[in-house]
C-alpha atoms as a PDB file:
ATOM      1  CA  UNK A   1      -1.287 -49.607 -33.365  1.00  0.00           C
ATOM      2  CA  UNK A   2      -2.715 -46.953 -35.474  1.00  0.00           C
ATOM      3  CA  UNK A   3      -0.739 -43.571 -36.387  1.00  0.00           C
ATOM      4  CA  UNK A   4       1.462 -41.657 -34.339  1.00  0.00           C
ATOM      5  CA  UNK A   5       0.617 -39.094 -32.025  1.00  0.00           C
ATOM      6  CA  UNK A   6       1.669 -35.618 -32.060  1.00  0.00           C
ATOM      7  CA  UNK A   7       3.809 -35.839 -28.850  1.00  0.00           C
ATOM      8  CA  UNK A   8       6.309 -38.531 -28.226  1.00  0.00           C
ATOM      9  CA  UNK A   9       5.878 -39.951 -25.383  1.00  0.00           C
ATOM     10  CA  UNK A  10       9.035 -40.111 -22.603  1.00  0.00           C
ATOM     11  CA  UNK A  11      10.261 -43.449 -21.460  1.00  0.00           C
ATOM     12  CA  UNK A  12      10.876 -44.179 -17.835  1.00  0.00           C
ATOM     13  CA  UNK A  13      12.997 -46.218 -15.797  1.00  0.00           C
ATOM     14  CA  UNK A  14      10.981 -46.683 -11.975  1.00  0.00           C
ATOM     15  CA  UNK A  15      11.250 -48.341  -8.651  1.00  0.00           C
ATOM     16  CA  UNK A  16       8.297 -49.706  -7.994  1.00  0.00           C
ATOM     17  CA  UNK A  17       8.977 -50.376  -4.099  1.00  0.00           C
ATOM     18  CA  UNK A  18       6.615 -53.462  -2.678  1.00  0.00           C
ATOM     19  CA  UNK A  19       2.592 -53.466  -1.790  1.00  0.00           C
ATOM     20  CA  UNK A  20       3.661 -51.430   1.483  1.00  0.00           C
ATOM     21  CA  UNK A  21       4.487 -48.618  -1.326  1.00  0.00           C
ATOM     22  CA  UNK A  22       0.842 -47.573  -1.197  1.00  0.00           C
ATOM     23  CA  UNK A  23       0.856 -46.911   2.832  1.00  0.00           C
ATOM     24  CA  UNK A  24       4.240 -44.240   2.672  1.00  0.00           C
ATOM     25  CA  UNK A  25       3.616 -40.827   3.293  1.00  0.00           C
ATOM     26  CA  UNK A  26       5.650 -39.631   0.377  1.00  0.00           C
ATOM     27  CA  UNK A  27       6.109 -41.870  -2.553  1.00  0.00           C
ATOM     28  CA  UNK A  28       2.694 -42.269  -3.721  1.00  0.00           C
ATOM     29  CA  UNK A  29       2.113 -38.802  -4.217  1.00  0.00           C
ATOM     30  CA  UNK A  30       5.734 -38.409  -6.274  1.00  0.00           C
ATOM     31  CA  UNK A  31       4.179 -40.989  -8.745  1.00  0.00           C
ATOM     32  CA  UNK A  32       1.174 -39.585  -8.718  1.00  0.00           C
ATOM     33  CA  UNK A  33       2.402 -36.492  -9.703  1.00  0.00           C
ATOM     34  CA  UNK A  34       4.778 -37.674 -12.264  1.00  0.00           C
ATOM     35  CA  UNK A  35       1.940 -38.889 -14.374  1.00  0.00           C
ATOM     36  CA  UNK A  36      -0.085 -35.473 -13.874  1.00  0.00           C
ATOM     37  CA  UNK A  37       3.024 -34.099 -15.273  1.00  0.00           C
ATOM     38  CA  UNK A  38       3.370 -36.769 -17.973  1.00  0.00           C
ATOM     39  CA  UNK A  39       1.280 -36.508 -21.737  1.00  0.00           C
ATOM     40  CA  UNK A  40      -1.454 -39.546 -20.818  1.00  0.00           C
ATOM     41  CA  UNK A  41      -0.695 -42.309 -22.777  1.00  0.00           C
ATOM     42  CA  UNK A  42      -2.548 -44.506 -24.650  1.00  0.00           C
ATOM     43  CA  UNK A  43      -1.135 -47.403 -23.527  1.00  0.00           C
ATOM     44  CA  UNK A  44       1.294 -48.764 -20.881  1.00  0.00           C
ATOM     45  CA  UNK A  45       4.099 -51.261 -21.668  1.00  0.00           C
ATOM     46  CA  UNK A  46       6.046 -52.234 -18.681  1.00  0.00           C
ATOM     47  CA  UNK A  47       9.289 -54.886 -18.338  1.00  0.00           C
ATOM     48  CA  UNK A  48       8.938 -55.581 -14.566  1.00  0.00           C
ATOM     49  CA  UNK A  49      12.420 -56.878 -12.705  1.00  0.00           C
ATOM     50  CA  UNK A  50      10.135 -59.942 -11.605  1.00  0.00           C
ATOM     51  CA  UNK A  51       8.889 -61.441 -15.007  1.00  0.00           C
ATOM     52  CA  UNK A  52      12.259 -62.813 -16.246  1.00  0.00           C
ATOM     53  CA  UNK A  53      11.287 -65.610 -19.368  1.00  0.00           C
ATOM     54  CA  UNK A  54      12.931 -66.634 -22.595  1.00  0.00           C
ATOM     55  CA  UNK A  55      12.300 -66.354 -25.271  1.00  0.00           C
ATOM     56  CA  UNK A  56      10.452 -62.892 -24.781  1.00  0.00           C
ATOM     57  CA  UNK A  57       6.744 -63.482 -23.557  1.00  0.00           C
ATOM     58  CA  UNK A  58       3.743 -60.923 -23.497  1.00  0.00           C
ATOM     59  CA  UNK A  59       1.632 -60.970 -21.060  1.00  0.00           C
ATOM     60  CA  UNK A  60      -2.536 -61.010 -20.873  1.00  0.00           C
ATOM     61  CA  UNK A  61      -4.369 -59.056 -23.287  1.00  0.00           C
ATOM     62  CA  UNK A  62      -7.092 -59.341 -21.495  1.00  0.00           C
ATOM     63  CA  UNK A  63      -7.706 -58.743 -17.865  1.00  0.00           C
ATOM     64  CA  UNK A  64      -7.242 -61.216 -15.667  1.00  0.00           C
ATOM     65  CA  UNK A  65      -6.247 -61.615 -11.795  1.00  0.00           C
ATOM     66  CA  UNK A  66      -2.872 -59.809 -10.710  1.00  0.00           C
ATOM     67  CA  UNK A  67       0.062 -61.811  -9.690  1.00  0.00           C
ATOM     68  CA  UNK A  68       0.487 -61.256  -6.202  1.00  0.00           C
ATOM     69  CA  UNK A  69       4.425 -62.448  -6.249  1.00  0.00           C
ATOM     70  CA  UNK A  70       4.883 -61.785  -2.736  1.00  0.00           C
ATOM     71  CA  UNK A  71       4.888 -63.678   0.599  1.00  0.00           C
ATOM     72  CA  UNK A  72       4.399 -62.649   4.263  1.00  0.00           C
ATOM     73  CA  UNK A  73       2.253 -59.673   3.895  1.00  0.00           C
ATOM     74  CA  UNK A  74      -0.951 -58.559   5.461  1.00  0.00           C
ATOM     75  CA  UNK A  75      -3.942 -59.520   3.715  1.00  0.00           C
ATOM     76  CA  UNK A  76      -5.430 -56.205   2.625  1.00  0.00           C
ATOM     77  CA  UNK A  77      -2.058 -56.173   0.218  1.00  0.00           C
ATOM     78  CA  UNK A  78      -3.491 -59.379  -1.395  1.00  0.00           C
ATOM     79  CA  UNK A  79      -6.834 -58.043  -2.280  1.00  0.00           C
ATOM     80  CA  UNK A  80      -5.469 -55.150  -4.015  1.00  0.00           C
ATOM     81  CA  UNK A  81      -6.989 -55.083  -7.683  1.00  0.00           C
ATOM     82  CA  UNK A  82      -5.846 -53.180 -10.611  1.00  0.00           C
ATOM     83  CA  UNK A  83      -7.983 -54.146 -13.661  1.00  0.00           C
ATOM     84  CA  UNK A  84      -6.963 -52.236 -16.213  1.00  0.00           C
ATOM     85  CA  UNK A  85      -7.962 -52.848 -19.957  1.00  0.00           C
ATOM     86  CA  UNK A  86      -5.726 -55.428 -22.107  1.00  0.00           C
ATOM     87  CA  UNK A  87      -3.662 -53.831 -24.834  1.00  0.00           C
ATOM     88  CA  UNK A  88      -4.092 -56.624 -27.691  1.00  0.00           C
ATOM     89  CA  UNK A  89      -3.105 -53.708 -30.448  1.00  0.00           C
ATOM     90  CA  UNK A  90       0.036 -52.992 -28.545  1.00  0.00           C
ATOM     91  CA  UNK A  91       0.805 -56.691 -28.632  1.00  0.00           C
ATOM     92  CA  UNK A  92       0.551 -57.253 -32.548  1.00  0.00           C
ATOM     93  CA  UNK A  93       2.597 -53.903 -32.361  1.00  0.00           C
ATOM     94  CA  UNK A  94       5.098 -55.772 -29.841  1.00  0.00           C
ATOM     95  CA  UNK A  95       5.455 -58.927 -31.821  1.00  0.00           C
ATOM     96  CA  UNK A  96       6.177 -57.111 -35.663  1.00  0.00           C
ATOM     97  CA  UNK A  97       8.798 -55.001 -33.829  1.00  0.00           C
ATOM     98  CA  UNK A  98      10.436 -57.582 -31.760  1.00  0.00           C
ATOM     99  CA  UNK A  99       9.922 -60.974 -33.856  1.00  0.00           C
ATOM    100  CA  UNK A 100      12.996 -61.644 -35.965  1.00  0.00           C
ATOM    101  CA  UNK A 101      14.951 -64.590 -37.032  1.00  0.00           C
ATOM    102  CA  UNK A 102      16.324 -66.183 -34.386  1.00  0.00           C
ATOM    103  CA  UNK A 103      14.096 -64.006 -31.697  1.00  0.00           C
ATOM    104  CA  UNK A 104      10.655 -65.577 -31.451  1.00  0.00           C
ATOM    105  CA  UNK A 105       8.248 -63.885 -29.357  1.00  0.00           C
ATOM    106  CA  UNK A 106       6.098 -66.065 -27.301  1.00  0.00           C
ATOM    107  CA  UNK A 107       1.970 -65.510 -25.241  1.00  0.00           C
ATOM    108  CA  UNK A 108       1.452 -66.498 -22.076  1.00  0.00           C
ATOM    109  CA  UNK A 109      -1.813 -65.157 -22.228  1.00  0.00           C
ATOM    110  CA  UNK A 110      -3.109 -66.223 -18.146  1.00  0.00           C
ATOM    111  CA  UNK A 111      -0.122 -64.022 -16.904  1.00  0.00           C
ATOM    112  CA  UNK A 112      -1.190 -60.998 -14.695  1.00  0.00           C
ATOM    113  CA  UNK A 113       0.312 -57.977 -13.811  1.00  0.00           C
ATOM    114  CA  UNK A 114       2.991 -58.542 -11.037  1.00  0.00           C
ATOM    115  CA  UNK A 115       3.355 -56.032  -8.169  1.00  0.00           C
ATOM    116  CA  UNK A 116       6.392 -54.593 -10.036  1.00  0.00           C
ATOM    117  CA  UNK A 117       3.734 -53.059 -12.969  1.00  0.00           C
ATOM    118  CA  UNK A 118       0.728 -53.012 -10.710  1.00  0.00           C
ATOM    119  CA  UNK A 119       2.506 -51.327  -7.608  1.00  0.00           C
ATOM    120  CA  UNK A 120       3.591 -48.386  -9.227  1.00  0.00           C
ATOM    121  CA  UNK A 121       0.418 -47.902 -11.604  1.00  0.00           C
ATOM    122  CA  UNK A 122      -2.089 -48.096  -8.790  1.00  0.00           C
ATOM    123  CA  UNK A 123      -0.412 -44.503  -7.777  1.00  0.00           C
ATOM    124  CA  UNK A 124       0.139 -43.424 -11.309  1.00  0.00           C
ATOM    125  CA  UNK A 125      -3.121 -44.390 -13.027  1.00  0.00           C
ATOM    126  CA  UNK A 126      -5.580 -45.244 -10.438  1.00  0.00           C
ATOM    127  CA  UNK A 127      -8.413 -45.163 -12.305  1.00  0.00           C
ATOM    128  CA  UNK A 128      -6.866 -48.434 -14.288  1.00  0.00           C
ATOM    129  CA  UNK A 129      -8.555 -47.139 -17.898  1.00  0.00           C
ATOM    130  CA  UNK A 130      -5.881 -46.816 -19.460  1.00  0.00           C
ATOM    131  CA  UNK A 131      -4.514 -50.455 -21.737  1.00  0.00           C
ATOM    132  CA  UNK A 132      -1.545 -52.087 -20.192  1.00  0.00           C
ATOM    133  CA  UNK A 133       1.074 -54.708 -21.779  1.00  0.00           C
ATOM    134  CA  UNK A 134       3.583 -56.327 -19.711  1.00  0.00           C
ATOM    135  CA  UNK A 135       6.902 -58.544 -21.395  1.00  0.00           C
ATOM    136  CA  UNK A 136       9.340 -60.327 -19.412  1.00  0.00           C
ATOM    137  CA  UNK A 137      12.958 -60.022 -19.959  1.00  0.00           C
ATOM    138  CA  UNK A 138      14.264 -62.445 -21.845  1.00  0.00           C
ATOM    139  CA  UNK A 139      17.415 -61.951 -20.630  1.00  0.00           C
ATOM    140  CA  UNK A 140      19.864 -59.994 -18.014  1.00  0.00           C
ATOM    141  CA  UNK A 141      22.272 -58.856 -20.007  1.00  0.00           C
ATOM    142  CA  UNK A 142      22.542 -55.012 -20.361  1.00  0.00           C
ATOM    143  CA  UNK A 143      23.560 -54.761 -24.089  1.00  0.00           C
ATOM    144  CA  UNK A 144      20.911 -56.976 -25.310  1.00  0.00           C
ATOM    145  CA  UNK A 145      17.792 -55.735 -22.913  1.00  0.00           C
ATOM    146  CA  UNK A 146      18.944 -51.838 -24.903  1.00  0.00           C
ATOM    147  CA  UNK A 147      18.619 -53.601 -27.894  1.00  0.00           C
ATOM    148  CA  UNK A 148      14.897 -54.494 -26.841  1.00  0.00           C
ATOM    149  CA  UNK A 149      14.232 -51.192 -25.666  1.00  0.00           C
ATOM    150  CA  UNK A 150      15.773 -49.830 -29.315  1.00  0.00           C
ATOM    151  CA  UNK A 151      13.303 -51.890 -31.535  1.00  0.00           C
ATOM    152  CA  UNK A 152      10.280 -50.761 -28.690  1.00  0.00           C
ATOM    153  CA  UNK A 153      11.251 -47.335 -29.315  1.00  0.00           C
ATOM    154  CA  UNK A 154       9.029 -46.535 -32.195  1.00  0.00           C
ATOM    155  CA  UNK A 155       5.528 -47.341 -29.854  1.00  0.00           C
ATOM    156  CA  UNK A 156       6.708 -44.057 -28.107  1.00  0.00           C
ATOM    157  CA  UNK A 157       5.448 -42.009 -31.459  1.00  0.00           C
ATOM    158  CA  UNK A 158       2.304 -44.060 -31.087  1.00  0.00           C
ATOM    159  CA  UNK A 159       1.029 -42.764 -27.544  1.00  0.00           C
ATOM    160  CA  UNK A 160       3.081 -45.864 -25.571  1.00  0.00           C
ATOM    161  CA  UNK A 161       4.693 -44.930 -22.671  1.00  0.00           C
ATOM    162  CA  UNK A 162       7.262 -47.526 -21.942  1.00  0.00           C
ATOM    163  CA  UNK A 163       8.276 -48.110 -18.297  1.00  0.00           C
ATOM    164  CA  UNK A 164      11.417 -50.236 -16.782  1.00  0.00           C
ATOM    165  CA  UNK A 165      10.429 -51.180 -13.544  1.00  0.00           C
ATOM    166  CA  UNK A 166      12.724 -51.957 -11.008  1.00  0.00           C
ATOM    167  CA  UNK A 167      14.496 -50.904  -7.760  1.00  0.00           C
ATOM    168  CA  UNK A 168      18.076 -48.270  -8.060  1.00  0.00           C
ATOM    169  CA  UNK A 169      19.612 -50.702  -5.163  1.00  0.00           C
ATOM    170  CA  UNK A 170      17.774 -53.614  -4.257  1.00  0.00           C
ATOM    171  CA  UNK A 171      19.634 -56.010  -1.502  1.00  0.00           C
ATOM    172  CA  UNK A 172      16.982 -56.937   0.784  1.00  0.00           C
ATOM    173  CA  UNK A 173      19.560 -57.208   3.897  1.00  0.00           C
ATOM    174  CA  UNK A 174      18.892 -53.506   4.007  1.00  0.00           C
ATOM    175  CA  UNK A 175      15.502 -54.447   5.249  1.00  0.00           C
ATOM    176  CA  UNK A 176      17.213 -55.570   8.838  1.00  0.00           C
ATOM    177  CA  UNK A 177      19.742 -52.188   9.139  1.00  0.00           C
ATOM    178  CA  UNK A 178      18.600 -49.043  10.468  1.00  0.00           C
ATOM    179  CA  UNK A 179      19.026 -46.023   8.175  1.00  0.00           C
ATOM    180  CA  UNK A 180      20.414 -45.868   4.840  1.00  0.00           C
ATOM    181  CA  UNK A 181      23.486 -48.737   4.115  1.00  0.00           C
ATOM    182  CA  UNK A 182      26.695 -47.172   2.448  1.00  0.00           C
ATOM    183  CA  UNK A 183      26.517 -49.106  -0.538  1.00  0.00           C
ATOM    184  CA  UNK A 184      23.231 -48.127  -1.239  1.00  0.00           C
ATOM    185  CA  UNK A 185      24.012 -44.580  -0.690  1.00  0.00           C
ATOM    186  CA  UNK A 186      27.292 -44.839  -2.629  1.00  0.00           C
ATOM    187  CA  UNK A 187      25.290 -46.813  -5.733  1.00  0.00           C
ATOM    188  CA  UNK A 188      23.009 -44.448  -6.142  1.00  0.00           C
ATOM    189  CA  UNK A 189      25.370 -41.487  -6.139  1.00  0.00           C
ATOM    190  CA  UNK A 190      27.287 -42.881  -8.456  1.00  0.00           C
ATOM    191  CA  UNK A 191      24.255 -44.069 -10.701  1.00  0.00           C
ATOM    192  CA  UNK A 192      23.167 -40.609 -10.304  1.00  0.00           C
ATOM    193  CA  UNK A 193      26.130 -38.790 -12.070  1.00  0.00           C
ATOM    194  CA  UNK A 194      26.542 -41.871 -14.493  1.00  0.00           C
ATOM    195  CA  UNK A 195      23.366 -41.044 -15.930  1.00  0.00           C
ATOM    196  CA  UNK A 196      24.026 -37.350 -15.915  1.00  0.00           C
ATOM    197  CA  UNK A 197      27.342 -37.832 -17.410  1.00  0.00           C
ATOM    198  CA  UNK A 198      25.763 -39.870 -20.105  1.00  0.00           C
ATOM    199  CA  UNK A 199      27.860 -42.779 -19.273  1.00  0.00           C
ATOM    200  CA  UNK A 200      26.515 -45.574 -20.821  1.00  0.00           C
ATOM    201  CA  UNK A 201      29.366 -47.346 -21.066  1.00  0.00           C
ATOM    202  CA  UNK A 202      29.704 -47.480 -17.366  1.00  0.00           C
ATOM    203  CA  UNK A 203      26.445 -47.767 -16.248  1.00  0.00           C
ATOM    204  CA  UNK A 204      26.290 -51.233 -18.903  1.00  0.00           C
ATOM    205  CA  UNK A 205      29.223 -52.521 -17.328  1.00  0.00           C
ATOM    206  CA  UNK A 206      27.862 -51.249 -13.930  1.00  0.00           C
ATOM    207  CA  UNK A 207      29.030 -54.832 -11.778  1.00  0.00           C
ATOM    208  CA  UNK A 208      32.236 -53.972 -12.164  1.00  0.00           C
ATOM    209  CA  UNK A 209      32.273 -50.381 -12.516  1.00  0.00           C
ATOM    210  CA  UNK A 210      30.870 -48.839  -9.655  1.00  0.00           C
ATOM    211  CA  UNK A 211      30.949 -49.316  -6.136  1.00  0.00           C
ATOM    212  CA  UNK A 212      29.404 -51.287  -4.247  1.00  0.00           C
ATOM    213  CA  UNK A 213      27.709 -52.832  -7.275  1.00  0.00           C
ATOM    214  CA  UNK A 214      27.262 -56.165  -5.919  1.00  0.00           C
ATOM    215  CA  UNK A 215      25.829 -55.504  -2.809  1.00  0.00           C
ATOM    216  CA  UNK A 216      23.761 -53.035  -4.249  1.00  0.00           C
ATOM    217  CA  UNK A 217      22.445 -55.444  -6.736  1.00  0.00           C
ATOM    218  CA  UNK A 218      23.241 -58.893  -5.549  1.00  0.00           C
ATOM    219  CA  UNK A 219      21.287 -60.408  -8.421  1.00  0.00           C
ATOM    220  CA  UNK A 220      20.754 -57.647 -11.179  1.00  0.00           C
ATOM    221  CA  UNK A 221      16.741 -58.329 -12.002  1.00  0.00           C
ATOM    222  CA  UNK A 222      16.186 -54.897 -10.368  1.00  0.00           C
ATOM    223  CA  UNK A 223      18.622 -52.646 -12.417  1.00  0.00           C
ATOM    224  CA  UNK A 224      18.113 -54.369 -15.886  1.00  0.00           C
ATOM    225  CA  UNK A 225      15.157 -52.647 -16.316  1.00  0.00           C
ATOM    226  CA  UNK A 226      17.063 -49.284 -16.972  1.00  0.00           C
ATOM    227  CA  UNK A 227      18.764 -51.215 -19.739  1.00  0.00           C
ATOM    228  CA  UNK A 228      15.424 -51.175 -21.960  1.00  0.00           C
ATOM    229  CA  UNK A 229      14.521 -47.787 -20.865  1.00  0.00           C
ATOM    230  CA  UNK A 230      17.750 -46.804 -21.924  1.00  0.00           C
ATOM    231  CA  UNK A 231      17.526 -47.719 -25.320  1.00  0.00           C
ATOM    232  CA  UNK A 232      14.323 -46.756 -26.040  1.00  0.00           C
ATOM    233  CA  UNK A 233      15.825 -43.282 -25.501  1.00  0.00           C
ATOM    234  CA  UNK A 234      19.064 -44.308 -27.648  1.00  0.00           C
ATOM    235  CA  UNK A 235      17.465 -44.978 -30.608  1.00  0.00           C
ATOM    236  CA  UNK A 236      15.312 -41.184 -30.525  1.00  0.00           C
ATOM    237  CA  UNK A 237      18.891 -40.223 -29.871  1.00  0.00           C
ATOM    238  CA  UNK A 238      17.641 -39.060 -26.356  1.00  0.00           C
ATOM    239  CA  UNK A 239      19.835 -40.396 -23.787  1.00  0.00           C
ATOM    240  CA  UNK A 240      21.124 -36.875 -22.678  1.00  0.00           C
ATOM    241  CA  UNK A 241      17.344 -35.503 -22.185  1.00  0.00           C
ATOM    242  CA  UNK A 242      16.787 -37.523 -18.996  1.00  0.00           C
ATOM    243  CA  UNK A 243      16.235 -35.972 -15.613  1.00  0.00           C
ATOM    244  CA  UNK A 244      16.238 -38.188 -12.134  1.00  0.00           C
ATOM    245  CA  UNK A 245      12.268 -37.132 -11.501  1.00  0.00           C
ATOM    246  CA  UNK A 246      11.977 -39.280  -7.947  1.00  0.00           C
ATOM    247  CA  UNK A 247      15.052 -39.744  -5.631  1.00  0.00           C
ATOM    248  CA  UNK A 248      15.736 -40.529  -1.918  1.00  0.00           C
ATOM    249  CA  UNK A 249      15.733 -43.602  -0.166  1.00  0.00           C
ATOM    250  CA  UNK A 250      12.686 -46.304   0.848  1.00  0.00           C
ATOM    251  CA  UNK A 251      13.927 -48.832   3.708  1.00  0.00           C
ATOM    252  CA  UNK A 252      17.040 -48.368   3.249  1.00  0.00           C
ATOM    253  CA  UNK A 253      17.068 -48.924  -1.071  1.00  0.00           C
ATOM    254  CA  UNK A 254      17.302 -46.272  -3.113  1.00  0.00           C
ATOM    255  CA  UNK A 255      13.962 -45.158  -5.067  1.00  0.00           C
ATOM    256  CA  UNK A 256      15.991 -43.062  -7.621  1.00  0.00           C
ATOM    257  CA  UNK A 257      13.179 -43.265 -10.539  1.00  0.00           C
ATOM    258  CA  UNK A 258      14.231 -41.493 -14.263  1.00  0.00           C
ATOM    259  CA  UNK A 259      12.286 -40.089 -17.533  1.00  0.00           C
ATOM    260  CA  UNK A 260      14.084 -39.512 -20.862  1.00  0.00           C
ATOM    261  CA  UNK A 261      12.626 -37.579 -23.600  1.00  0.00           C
END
């Protein structure tokens, strides 16, 4: 992409809910009025907790249909259309920061937007005109998904705003209780002061150290996200300027969303 901005833009970690998102009385007006408060970017990259591929794939850089990962739902949810603009400048810009020996970086240029980039954006942006790039994770492992978000970090003095897109707790058993579980509850308090303590250590080794970890996050496609947002902060030396911007609970899972910078 072409020089850098004036303003850097924040990263931001997000839970992105499911297509019933856009039907709660609350939550779409919190995202909506995150990005009113955000700079607008000039383009979008999102890692989405439901594109997991290796070795590191980008997504269409053109518009095409939306991958509509989900099963059971009323129809309106699956003619839902978000068609924003491709980003194939933020691409290039993707591949000479991320392409290294030993880390190729791979197209898949028919992949849509999933409902864990589309979801959230059709709140945030929903006039779709501004370019958006989605990459899978290439892997689940905390310490290597910062490094990705460290060598992203420099599209964030180029206008990108670079969103992890998952879910705080995500077990869906908490569909079928009433109210909010106790691990979910417990996870995201202690996610919440993690992040305010600056614990990175903890929140990397996050199975293990916190409670409940593994029932909030039975499989951990939904926090990993937080793990590239993270270090795209690390490396502007911005983890301690973050700020929980969206918390509270959705069915049961928390929605705790979080901007550095």
């Amino acid at each position: 992409m072409s020089a850098a901005t004036q303003e850097r833009m924040p990263a931001l970690y997000l839970s992105h809910g499911a297509p019933p998102l856009a039907d709660d009385p609350v939550w779409p007006g919190e995202l909506a009025a995150w990005a009113a408060a955000l700079p607008r970017p000039r383009a979008v990259l999102v890692v989405s907790a439901h594109w997991e591929e290796a070795p590191l794939a980008l997504g269409a850089t053109r518009t095409v249909p939306l991958v509509h990962d989900f099963w059971g739902f009323p129809e309106h949810y699956y003619r839902v259309r978000y068609e924003a603009p491709g980003a194939p400048e933020l691409a290039e810009s993707v591949r000479k920061l991320l392409r290294a020996p030993g880390t190729p970086v791979q197209d898949v240029p028919d992949r849509g937007l999933d409902h864990g980039a589309y979801v959230p954006l059709v709140e945030m942006y929903p006039d779709a005109d501004i370019p958006v790039l989605q990459v899978s994770m290439p892997t689940l492992d905390p310490a290597r998904l910062m490094e990705v978000g460290r060598r992203l970090a420099p599209l964030r003095d180029e206008g990108v705003l670079i969103v992890g897109s998952g879910f705080f707790t995500h077990n869906l058993a908490a569909l079928r209780q009433a109210g909010v579980p106790s691990w979910s509850a417990e996870f995201d308090d202690w996610g919440r002061r993690a992040l305010e303590a600056g614990d990175v250590d903890g929140l990397l080794d996050f199975a293990r150290k916190s409670p409940a970890g593994l029932l909030a996050h039975p499989r951990t496609e939904h926090f990993a996200p937080l793990f590239v947002t993270m270090g795209a902060a690390d490396a502007a030396g911005e983890l301690d300027l973050r700020k929980s911007v969206i918390d509270g609970f959705w069915m049961g899972l928390a929605k705790r969303s979080v901007q550095f910078g």
